[in-house]
N, C-alpha and C. Protein backbone atom coordinates (compact mmCIF):
# COMPACT_ATOMS: atom_id res chain seq x y z
N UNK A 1 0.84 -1.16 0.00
CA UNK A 1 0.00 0.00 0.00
C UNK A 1 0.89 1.24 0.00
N UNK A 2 0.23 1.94 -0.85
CA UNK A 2 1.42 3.47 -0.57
C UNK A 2 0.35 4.72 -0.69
N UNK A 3 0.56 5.54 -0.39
CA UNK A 3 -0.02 6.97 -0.69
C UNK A 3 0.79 7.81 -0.69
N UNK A 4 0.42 8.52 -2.43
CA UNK A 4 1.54 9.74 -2.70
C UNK A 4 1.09 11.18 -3.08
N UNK A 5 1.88 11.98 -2.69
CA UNK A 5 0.90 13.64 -2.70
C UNK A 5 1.15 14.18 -3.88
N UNK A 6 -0.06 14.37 -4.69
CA UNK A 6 -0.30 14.87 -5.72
C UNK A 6 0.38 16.53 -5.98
N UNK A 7 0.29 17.01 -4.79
CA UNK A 7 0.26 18.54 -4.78
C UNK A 7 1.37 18.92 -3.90
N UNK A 8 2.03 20.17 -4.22
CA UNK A 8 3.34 20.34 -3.44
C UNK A 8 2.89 21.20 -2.04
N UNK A 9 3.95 21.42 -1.42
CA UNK A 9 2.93 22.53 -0.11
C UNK A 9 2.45 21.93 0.91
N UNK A 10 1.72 22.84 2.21
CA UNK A 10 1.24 21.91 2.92
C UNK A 10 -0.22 21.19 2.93
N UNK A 11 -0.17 20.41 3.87
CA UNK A 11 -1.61 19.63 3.56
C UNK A 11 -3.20 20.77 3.71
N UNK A 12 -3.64 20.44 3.07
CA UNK A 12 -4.93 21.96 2.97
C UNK A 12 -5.78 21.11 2.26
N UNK A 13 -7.32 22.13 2.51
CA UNK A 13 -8.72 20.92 1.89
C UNK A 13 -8.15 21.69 0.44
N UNK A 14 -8.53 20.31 -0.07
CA UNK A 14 -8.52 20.29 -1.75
C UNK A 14 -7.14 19.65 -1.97
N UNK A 15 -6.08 19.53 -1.14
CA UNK A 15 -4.97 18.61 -1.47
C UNK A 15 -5.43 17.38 -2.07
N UNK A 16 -4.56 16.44 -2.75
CA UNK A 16 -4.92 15.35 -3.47
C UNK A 16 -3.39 13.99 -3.23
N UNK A 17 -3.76 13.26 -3.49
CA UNK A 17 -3.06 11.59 -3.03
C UNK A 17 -3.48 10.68 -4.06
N UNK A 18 -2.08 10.28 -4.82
CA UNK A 18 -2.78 8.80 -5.05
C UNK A 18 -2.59 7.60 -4.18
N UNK A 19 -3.65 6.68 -3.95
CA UNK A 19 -3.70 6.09 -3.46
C UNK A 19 -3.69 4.98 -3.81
N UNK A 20 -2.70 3.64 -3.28
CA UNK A 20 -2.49 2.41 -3.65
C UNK A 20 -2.85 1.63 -3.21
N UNK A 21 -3.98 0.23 -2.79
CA UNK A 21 -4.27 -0.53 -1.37
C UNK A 21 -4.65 -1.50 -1.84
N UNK A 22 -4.83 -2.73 -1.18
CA UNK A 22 -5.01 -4.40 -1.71
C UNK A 22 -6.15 -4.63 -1.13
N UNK A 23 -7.29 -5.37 -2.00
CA UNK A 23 -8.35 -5.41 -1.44
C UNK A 23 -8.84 -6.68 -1.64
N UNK A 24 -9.23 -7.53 -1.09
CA UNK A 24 -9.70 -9.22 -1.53
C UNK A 24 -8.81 -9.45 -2.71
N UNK A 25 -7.66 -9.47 -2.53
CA UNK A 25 -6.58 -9.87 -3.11
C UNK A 25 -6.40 -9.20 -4.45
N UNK A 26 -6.90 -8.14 -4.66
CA UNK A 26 -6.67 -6.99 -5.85
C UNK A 26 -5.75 -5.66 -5.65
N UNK A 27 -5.11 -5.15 -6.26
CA UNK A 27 -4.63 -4.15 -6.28
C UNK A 27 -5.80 -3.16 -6.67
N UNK A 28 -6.05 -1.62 -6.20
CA UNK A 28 -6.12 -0.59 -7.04
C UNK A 28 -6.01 0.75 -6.73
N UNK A 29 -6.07 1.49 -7.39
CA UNK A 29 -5.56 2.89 -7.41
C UNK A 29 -6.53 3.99 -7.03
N UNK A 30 -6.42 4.87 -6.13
CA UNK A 30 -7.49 5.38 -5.97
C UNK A 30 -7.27 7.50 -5.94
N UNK A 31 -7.60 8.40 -7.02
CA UNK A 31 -6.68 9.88 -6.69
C UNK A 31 -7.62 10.26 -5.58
N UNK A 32 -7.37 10.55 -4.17
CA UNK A 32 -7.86 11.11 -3.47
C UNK A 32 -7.91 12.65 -2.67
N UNK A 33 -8.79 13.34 -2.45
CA UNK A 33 -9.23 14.59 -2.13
C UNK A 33 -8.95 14.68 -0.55
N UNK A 34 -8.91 16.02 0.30
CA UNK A 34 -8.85 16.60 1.25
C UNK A 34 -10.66 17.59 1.27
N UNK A 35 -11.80 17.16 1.28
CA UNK A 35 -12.31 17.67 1.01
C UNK A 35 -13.05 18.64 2.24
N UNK A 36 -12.76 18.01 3.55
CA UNK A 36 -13.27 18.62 4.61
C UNK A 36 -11.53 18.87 6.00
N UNK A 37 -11.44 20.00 6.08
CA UNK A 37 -10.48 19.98 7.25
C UNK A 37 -10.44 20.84 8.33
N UNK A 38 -11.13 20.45 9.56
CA UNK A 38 -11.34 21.38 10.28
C UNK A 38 -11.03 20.55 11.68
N UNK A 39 -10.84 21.29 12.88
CA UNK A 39 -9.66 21.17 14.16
C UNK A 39 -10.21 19.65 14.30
N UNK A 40 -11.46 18.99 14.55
CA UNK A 40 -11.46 17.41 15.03
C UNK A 40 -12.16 16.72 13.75
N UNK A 41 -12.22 17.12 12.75
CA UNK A 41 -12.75 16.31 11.56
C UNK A 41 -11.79 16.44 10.43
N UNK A 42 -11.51 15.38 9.55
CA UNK A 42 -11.18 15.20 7.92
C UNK A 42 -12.20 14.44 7.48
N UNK A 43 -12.30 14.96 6.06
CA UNK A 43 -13.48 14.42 5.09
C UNK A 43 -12.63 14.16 3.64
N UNK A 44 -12.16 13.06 3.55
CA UNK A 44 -11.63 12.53 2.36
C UNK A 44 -12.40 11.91 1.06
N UNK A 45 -12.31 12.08 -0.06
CA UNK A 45 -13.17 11.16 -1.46
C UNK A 45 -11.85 10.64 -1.79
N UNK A 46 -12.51 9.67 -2.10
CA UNK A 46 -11.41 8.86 -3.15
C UNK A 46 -12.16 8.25 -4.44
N UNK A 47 -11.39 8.41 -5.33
CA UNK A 47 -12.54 7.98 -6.79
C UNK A 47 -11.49 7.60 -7.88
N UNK A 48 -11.62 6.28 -8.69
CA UNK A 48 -11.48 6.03 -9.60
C UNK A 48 -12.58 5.84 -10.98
N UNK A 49 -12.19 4.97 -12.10
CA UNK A 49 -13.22 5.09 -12.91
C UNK A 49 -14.33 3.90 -12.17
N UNK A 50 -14.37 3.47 -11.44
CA UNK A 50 -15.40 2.47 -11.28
C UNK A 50 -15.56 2.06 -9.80
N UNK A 51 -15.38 3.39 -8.96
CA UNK A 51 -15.53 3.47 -7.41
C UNK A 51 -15.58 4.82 -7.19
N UNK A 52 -15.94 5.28 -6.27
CA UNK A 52 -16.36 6.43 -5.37
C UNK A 52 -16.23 6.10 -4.09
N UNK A 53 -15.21 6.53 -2.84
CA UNK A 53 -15.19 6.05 -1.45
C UNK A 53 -15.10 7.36 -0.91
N UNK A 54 -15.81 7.62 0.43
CA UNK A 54 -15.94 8.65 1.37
C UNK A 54 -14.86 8.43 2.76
N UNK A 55 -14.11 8.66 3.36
CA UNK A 55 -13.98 8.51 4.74
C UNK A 55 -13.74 9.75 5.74
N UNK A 56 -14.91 9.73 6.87
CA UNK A 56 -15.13 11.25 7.67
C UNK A 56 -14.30 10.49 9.17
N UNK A 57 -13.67 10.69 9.01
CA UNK A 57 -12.89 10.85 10.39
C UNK A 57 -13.17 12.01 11.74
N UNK A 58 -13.73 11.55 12.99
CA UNK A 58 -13.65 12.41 13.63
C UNK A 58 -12.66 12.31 14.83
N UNK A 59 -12.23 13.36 15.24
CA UNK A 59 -10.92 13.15 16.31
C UNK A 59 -11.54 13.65 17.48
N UNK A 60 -11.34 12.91 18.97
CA UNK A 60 -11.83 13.60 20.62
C UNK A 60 -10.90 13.45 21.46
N UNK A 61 -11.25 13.58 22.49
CA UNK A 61 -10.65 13.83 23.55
C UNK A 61 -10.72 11.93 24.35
N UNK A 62 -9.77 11.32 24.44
CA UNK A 62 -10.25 10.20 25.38
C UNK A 62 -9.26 9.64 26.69
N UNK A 63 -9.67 10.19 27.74
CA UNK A 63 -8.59 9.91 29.13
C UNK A 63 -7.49 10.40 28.27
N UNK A 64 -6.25 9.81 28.21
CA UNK A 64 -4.76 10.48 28.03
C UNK A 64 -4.69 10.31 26.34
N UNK A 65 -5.71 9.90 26.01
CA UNK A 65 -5.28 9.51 24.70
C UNK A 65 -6.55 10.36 23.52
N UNK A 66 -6.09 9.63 22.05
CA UNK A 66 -7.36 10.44 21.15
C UNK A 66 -8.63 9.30 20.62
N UNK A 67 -9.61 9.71 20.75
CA UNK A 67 -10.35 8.51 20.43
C UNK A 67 -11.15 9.35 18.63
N UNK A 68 -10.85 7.94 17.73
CA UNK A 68 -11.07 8.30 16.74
C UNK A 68 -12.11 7.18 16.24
N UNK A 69 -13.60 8.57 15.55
CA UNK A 69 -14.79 7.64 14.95
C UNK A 69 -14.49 7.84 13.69
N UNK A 70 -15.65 7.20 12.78
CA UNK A 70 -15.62 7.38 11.23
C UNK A 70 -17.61 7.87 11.57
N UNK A 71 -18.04 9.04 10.61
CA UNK A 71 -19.29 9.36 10.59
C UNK A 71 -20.07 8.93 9.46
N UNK A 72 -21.32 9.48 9.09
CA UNK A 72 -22.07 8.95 7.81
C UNK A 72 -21.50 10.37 7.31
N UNK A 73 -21.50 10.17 5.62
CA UNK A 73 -21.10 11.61 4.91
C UNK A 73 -22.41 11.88 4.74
C-alpha cells in the first residue's frame, strides 16, 4: 500500500493523493481529495473510474489519549 501527494505545499482541503491498497486480493488505485479539514474532523473522497469512497474521520478527547470515529457523509 502506498499513498503519494499529488500537490506540493502543505496539507490543505482540496490537497490530493494517489492512493495504492489491496483489497480481496486486488490491487487498485485510488486519486484522493482533502475535502473537509477542520480542528477534530477530515473528510476525504477517493474515486477512480469504477468506485467512489468517502472517509469522515472524527478526532476527541479520550482519558490520556485520542479517540477516533468514522461518521455517515
Amino acid at each position: 500500500m502506498s499513498c503519494v501527494s499529488l500537490d506540493s505545499g502543505p496539507v490543505r482541503q482540496g490537497a490530493r493523493w494517489r492512493n495504492t491498497s489491496a483489497f480481496r486480493g486486488r490491487t487498485t488505485d485510488l486519486e484522493c481529495r482533502l475535502d473537509v479539514r477542520e480542528r477534530a474532523r477530515l473528510v476525504f473522497a477517493g474515486e477512480n473510474r469504477t468506485v467512489t469512497v468517502f472517509d469522515d474521520l472524527r478526532f476527541g478527547v479520550e482519558d490520556t489519549g485520542t479517540r477516533l470515529t468514522t461518521g455517515p457523509r
